[in-house]
C-alpha atoms as a PDB file:
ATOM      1  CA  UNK A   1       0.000   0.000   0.000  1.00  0.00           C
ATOM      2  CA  UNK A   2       1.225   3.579  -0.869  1.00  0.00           C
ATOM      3  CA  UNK A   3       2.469   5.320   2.254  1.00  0.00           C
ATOM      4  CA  UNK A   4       3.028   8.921   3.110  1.00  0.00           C
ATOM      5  CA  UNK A   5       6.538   9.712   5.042  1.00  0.00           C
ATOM      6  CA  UNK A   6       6.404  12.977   7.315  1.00  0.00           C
ATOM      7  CA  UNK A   7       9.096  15.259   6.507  1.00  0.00           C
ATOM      8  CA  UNK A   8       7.851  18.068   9.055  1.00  0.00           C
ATOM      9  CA  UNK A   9       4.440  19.635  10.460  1.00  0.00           C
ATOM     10  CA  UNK A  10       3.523  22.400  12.335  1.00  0.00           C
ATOM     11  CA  UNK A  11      -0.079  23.591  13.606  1.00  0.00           C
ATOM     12  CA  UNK A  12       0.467  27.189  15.517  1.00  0.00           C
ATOM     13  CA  UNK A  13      -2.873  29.124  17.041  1.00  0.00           C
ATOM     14  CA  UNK A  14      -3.581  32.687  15.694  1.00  0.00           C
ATOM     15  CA  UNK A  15      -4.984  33.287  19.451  1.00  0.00           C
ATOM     16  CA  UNK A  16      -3.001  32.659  23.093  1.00  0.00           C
ATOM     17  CA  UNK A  17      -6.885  33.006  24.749  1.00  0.00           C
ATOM     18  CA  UNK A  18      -8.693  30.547  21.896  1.00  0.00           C
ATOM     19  CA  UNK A  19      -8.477  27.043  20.776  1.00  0.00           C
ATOM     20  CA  UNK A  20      -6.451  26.080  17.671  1.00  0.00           C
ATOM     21  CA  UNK A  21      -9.337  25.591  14.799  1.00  0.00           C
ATOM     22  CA  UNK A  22      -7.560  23.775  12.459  1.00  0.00           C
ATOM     23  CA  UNK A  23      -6.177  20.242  12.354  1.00  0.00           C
ATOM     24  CA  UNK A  24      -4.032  18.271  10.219  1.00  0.00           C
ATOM     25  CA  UNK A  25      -3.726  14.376   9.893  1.00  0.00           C
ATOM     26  CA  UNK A  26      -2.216  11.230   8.360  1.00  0.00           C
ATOM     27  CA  UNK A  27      -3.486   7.705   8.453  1.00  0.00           C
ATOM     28  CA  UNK A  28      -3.671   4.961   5.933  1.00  0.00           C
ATOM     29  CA  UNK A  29      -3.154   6.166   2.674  1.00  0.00           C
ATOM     30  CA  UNK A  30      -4.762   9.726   3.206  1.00  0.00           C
ATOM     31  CA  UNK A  31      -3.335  12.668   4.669  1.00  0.00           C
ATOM     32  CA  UNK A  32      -5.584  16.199   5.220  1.00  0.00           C
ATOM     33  CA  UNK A  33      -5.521  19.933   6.796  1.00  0.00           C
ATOM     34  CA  UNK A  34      -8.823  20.931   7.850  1.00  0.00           C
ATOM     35  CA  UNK A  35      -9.913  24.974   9.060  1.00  0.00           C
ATOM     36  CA  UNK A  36     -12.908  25.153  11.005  1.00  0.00           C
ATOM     37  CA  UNK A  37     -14.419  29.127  10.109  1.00  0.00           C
ATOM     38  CA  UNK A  38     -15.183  31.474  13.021  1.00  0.00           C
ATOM     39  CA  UNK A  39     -18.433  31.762  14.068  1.00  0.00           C
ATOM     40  CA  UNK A  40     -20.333  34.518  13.700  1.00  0.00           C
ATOM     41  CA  UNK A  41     -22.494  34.010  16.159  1.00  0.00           C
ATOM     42  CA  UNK A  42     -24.090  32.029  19.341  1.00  0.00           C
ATOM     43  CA  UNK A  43     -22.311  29.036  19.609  1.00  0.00           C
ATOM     44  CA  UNK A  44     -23.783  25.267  18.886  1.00  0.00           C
ATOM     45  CA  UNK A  45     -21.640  22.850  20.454  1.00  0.00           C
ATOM     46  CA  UNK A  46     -21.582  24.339  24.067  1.00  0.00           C
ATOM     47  CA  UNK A  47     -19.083  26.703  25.747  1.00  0.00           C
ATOM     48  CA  UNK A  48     -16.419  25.971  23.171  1.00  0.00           C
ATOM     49  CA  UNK A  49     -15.233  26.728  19.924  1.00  0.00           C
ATOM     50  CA  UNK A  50     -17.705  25.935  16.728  1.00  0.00           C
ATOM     51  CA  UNK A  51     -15.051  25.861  14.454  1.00  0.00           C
ATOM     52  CA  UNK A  52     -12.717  23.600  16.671  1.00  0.00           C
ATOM     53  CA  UNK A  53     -15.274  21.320  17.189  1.00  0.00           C
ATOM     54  CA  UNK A  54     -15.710  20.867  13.176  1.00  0.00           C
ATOM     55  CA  UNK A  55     -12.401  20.252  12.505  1.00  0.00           C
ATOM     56  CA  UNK A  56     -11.755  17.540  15.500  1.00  0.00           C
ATOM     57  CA  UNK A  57     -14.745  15.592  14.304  1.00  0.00           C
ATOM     58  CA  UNK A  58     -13.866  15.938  11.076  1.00  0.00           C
ATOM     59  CA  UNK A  59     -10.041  14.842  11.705  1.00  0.00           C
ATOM     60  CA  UNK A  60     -11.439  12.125  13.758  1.00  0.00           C
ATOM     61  CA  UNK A  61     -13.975  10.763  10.552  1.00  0.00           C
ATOM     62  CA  UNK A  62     -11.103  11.059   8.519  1.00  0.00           C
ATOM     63  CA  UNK A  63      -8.802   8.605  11.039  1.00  0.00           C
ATOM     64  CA  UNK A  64     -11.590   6.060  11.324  1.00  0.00           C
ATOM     65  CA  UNK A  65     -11.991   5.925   7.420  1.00  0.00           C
ATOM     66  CA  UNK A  66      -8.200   6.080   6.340  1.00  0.00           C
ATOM     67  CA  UNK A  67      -8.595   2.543   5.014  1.00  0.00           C
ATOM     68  CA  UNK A  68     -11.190   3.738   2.699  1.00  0.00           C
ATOM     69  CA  UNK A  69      -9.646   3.423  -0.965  1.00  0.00           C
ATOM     70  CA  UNK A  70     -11.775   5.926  -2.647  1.00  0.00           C
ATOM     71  CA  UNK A  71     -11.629   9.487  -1.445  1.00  0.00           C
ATOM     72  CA  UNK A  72     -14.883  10.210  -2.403  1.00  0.00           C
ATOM     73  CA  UNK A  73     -16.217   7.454  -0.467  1.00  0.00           C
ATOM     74  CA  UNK A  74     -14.536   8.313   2.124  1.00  0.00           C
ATOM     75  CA  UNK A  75     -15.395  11.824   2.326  1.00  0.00           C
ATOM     76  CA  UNK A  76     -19.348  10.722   1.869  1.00  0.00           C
ATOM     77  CA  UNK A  77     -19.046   8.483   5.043  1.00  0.00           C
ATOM     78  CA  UNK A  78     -17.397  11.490   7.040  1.00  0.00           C
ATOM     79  CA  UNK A  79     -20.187  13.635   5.912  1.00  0.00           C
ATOM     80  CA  UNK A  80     -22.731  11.146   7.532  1.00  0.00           C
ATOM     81  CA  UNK A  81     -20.031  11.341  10.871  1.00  0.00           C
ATOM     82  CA  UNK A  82     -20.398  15.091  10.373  1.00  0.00           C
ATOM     83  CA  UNK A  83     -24.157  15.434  10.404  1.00  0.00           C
ATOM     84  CA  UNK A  84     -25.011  12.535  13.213  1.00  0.00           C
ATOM     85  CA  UNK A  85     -22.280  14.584  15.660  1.00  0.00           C
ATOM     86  CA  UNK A  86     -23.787  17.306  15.141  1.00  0.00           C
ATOM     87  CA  UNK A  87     -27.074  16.272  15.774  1.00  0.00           C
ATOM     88  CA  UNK A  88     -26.228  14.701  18.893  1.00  0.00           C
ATOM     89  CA  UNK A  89     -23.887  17.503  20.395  1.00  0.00           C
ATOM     90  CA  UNK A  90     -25.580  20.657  19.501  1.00  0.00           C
ATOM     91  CA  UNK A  91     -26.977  22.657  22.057  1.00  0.00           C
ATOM     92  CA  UNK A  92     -30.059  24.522  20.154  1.00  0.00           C
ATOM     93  CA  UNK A  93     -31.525  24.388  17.359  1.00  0.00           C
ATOM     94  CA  UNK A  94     -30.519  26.185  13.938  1.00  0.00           C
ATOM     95  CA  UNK A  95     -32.151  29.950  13.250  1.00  0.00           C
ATOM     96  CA  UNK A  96     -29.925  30.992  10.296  1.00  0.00           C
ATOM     97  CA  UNK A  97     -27.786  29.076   7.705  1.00  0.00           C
ATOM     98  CA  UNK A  98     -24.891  31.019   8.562  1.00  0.00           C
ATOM     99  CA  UNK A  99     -25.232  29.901  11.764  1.00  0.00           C
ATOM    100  CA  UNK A 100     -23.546  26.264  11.266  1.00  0.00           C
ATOM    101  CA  UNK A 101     -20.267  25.272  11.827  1.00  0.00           C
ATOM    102  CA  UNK A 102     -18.298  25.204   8.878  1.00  0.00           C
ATOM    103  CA  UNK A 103     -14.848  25.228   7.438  1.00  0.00           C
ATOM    104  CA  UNK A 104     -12.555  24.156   5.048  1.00  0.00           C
ATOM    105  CA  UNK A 105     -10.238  20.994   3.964  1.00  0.00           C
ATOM    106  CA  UNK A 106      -8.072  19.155   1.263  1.00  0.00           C
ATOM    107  CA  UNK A 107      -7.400  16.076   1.272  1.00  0.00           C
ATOM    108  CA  UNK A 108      -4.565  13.901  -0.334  1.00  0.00           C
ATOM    109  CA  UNK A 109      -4.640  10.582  -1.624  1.00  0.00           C
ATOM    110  CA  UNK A 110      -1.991   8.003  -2.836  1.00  0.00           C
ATOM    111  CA  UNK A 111      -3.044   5.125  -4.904  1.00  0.00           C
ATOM    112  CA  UNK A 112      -1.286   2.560  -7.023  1.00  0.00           C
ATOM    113  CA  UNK A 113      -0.866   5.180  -9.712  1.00  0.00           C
ATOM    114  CA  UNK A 114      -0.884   8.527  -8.511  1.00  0.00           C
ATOM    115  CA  UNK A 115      -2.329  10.911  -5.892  1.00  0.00           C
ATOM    116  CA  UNK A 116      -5.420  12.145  -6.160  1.00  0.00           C
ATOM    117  CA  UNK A 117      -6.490  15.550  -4.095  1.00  0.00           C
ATOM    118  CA  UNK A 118      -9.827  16.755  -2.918  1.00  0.00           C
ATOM    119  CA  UNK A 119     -10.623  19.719  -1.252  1.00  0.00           C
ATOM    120  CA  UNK A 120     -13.511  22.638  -0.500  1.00  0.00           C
ATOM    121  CA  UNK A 121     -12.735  25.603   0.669  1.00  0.00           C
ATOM    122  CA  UNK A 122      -9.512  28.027   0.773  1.00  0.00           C
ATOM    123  CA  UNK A 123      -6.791  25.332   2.206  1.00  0.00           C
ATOM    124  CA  UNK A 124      -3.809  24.796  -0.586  1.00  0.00           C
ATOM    125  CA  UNK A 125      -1.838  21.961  -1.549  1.00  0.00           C
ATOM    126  CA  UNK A 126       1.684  22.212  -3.334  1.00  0.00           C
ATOM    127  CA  UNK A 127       2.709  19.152  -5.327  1.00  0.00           C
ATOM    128  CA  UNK A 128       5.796  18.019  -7.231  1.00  0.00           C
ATOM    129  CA  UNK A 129       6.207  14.965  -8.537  1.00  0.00           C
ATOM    130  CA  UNK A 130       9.569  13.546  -9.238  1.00  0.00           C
ATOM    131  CA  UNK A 131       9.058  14.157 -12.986  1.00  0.00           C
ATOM    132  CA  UNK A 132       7.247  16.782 -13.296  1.00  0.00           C
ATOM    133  CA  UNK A 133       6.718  20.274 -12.244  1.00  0.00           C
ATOM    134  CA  UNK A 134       5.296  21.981  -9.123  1.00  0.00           C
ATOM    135  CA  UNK A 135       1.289  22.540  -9.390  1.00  0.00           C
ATOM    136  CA  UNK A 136      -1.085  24.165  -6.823  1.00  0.00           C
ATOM    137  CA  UNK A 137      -4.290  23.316  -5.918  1.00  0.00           C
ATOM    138  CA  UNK A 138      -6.962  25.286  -3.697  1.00  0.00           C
ATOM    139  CA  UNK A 139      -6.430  28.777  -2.702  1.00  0.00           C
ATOM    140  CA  UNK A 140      -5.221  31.154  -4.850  1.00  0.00           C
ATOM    141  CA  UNK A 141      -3.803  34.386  -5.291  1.00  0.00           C
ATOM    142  CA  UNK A 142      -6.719  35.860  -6.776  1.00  0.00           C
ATOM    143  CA  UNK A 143      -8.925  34.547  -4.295  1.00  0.00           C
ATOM    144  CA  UNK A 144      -6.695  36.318  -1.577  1.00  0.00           C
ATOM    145  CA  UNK A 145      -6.365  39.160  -3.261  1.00  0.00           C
ATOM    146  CA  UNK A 146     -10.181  39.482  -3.292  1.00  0.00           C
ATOM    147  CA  UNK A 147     -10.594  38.292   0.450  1.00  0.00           C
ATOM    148  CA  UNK A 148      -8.217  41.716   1.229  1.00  0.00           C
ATOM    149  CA  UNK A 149     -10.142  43.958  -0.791  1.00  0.00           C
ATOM    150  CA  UNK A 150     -13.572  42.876   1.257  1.00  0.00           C
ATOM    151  CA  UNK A 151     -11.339  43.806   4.423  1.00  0.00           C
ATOM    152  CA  UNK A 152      -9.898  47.206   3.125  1.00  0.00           C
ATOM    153  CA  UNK A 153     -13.694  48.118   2.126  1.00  0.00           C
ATOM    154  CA  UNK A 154     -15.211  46.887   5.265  1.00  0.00           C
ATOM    155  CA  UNK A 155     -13.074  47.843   7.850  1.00  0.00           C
ATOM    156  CA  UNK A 156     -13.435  50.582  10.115  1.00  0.00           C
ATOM    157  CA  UNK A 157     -10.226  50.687  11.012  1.00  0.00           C
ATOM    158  CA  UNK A 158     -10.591  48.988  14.726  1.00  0.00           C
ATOM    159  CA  UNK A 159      -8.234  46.657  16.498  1.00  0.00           C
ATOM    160  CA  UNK A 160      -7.476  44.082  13.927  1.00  0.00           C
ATOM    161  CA  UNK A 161      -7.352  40.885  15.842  1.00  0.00           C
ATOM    162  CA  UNK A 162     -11.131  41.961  15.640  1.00  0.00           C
ATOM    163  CA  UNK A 163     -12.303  43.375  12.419  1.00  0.00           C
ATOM    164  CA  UNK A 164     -14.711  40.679  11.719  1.00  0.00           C
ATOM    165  CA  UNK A 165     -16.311  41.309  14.455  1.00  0.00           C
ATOM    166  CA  UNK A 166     -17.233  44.976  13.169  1.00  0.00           C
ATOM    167  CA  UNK A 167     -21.101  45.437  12.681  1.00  0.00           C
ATOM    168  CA  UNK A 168     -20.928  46.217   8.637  1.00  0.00           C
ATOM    169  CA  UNK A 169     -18.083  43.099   8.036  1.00  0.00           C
ATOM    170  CA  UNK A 170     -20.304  40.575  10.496  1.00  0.00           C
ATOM    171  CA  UNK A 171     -23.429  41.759   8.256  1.00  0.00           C
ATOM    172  CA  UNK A 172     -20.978  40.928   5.151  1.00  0.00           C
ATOM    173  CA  UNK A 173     -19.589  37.894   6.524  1.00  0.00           C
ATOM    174  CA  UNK A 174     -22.486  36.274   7.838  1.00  0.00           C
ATOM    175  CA  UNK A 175     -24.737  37.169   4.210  1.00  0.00           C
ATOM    176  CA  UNK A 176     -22.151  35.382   2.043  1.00  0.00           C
ATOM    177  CA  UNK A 177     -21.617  32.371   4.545  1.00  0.00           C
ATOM    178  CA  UNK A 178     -25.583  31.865   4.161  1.00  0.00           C
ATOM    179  CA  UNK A 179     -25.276  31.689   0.499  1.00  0.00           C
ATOM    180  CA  UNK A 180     -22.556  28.850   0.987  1.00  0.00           C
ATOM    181  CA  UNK A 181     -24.359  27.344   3.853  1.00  0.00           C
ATOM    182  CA  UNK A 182     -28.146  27.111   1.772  1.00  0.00           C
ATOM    183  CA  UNK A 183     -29.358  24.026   3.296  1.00  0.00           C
ATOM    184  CA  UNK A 184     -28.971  20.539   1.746  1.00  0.00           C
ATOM    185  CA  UNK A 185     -26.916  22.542  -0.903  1.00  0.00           C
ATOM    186  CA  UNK A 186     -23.832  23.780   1.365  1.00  0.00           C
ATOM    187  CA  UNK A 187     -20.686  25.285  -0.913  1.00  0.00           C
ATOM    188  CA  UNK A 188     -17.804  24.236   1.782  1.00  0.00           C
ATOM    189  CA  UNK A 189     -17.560  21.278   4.740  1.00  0.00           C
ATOM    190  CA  UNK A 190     -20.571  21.800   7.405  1.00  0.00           C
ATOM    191  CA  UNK A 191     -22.844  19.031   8.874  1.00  0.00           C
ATOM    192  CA  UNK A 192     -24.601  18.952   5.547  1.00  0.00           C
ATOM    193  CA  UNK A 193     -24.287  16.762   2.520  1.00  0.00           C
ATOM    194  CA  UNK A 194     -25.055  19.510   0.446  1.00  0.00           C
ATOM    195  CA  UNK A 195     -21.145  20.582   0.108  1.00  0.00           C
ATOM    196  CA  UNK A 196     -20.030  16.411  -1.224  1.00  0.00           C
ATOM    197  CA  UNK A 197     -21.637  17.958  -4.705  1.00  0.00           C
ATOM    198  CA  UNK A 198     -19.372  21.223  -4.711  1.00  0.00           C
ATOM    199  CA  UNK A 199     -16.183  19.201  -3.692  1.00  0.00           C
ATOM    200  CA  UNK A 200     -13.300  19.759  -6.115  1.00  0.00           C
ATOM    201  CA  UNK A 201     -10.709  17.188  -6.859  1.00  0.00           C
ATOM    202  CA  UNK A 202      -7.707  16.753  -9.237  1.00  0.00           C
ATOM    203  CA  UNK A 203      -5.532  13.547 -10.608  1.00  0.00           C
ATOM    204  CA  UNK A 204      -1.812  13.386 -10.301  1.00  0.00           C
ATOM    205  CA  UNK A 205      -0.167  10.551 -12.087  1.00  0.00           C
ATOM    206  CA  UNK A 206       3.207   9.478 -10.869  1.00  0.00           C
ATOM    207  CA  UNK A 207       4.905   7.424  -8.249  1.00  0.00           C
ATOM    208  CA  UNK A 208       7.120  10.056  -6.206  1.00  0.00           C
ATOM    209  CA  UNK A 209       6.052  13.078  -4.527  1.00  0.00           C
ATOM    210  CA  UNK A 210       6.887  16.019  -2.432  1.00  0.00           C
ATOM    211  CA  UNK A 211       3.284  17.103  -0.859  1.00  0.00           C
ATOM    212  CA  UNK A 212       2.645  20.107   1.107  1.00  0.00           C
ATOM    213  CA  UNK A 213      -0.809  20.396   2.801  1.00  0.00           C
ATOM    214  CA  UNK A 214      -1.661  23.893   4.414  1.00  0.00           C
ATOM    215  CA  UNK A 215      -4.473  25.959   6.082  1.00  0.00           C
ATOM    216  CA  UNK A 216      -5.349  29.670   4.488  1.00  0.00           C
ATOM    217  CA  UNK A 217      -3.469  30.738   7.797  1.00  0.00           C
ATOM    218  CA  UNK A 218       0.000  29.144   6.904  1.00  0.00           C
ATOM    219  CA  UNK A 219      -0.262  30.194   2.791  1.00  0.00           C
ATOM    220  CA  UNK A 220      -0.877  33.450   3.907  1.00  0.00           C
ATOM    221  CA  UNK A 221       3.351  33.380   3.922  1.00  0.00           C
ATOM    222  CA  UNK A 222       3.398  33.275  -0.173  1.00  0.00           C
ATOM    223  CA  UNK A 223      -0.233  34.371  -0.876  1.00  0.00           C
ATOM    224  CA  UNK A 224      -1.323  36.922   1.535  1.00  0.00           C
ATOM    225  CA  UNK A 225       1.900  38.711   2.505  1.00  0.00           C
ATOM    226  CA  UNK A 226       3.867  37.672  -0.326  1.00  0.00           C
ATOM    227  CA  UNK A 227       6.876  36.603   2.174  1.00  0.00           C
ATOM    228  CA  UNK A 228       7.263  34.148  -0.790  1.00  0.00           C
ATOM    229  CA  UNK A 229       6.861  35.199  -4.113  1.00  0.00           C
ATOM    230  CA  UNK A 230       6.562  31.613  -5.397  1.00  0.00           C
ATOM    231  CA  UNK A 231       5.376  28.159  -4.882  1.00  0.00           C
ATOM    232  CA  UNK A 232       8.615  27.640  -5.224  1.00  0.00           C
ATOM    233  CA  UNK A 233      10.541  30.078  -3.219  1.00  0.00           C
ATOM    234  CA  UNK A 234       8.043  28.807  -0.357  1.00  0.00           C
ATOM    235  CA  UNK A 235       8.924  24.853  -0.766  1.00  0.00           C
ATOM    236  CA  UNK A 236      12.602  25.866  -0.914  1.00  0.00           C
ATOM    237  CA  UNK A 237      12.200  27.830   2.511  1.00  0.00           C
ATOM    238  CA  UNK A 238      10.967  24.367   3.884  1.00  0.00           C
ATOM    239  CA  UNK A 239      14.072  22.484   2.673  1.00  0.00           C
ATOM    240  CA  UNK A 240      16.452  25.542   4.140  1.00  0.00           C
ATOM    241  CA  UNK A 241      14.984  25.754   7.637  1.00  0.00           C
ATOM    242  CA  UNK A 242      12.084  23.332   8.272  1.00  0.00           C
ATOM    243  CA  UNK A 243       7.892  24.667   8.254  1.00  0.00           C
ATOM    244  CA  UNK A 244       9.179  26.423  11.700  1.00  0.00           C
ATOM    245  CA  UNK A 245      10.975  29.042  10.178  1.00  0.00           C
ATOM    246  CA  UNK A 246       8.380  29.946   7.804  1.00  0.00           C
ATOM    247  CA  UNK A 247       5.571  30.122  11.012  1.00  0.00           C
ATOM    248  CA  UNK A 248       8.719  32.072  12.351  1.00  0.00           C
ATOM    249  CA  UNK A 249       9.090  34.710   9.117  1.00  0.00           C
ATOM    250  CA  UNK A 250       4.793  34.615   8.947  1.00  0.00           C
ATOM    251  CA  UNK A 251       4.599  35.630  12.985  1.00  0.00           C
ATOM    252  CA  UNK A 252       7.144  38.418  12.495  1.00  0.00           C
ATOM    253  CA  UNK A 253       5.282  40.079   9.306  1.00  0.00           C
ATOM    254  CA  UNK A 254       2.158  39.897  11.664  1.00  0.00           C
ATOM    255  CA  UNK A 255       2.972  41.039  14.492  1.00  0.00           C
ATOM    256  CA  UNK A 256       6.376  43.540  13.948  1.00  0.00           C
ATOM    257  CA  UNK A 257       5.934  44.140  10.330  1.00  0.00           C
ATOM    258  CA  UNK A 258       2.546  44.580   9.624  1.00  0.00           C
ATOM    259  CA  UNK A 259       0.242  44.876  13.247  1.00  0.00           C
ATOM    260  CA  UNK A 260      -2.204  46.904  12.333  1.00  0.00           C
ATOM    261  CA  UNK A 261      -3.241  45.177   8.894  1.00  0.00           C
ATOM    262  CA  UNK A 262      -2.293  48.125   6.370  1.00  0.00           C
ATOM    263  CA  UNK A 263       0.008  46.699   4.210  1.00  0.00           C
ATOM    264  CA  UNK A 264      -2.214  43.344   3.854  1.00  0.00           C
ATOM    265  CA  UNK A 265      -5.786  43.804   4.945  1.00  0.00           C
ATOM    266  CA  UNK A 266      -7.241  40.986   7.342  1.00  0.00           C
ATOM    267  CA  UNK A 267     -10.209  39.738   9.562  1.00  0.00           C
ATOM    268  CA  UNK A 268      -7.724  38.968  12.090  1.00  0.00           C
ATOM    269  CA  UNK A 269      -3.781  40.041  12.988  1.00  0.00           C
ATOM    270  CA  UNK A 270      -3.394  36.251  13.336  1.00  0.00           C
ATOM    271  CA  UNK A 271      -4.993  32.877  11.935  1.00  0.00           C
ATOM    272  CA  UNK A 272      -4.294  29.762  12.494  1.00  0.00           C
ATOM    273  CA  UNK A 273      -1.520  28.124  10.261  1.00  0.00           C
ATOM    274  CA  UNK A 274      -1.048  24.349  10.049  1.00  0.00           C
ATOM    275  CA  UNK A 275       0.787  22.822   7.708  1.00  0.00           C
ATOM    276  CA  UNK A 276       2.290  19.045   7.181  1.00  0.00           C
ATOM    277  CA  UNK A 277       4.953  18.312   4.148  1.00  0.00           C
ATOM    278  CA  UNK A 278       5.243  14.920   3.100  1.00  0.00           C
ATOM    279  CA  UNK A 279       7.254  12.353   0.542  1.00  0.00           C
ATOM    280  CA  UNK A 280       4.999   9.473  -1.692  1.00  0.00           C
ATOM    281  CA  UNK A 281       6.839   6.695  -2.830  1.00  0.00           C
ATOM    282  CA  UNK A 282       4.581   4.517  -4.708  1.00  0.00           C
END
């Protein structure tokens, strides 16, 4: 069976006084990054975080199912974890669409012949097979670039570890994540089976890889800020001084370079950034 090896990981909190709402994984012959979204609102699962509680039963649907050959099996069975959690945890019942817990995810998948990735939502993968050149899948610059231009109109210029919490960006915010929340028709992962039809996935053919899963909050180094000007440039940071050292270089621009969120507009000063770089030998 094709195995991933782990060359490094690294999961680091965008908050000291909030849980860490991503997650990454490896089992079987899968490995994933999940982002659980902020809530905008009243919480569902209790006391705690929404968005944390997403991504652990998510990561813990993806462990149990690891064995599963086909990815989009195995991402219909964790839908049916997803929505049977939720419907035994939740507190209270759901007002709004935008109300649900919801994030994002991509997962990779080694087979005989290749590696296939899925994904919804804004997490990236970087691939480069041993023949072949360095593709990206996911999040993209464009799709940054139009995240920060939302911010810069929306912001009233408040602390920025809080701008989403600003009355015209919540209004924003919680609008478009009802659009990708319409029930039994949801755009990105949620307790809702709606979001296996919007999945995306894409076919690598080879049999060695260099894999590198990651959370909006850790490609915010080459898309957001631009630390990286390059696919590339970022993967060769790796090989120089280990996914630390980029968390390191993103921290800095965050908090020395760029507090305040002028040069790069932002919900928050910090997200979450988890990332986990991996070989394929098939």
């Amino acid at each position: 069976m094709p195995v991933f090896e782990v060359i490094d990981q690294i999961s680091l909190g965008g908050f000291r006084d909030r849980a860490n709402e991503d997650r990454l994984g490896l089992a079987g012959r899968h490995a994933w990054v999940i982002d659980g979204a902020t809530g905008l609102g009243e919480p569902f699962m209790g006391a705690g975080s929404d968005a944390a509680w997403l991504a652990q039963r998510t990561h813990e649907a993806f462990t149990r199912l690891a064995f599963t050959e086909d990815p989009a099996e195995l991402m219909a069975e964790a839908a049916e974890d997803l929505i049977a959690a939720f419907e035994t945890e939740r507190t209270r019942e759901v007002r709004e669409p935008w109300e649900l817990p919801c994030g994002a995810f991509l997962l990779a998948s080694a087979s005989a012949d290749g590696l296939t990735l899925t994904w919804a939502g804004d997490c990236r993968a970087l691939v480069k097979a041993e023949a072949g050149p360095l593709m990206a899948f996911g999040a993209t610059p464009m799709s940054e670039e139009a995240e920060a231009g939302l911010v810069a109109r929306l912001s009233g210029g408040g602390d920025p570890a809080q701008r989403y919490k600003e009355p015209s960006a919540l209004a924003e915010l919680r609008r478009q994540r009802g659009v990708a929340l319409a029930r039994g028709d949801a755009l990105i992962l949620a307790p809702d089976r709606g979001f296996l039809a919007h999945m995306r996935s894409a076919r690598v053919a080879g049999s060695r890889f260099d894999v590198l899963l990651m959370t909006d909050g850790f490609a915010a180094a080459e898309l957001r800020y631009g630390l990286f000007p390059t696919p590339a440039a970022l993967l060769d940071a790796a090989a120089r001084g280990g996914l630390g050292e980029i968390g390191r270089e993103l921290r800095r621009f965050e908090h020395v370079t760029d507090p305040d969120g002028r040069l790069r507009p932002r919900w928050k000063r910090s997200d979450d950034a988890s990332a986990i770089w991996l070989k394929l030998a098939i």
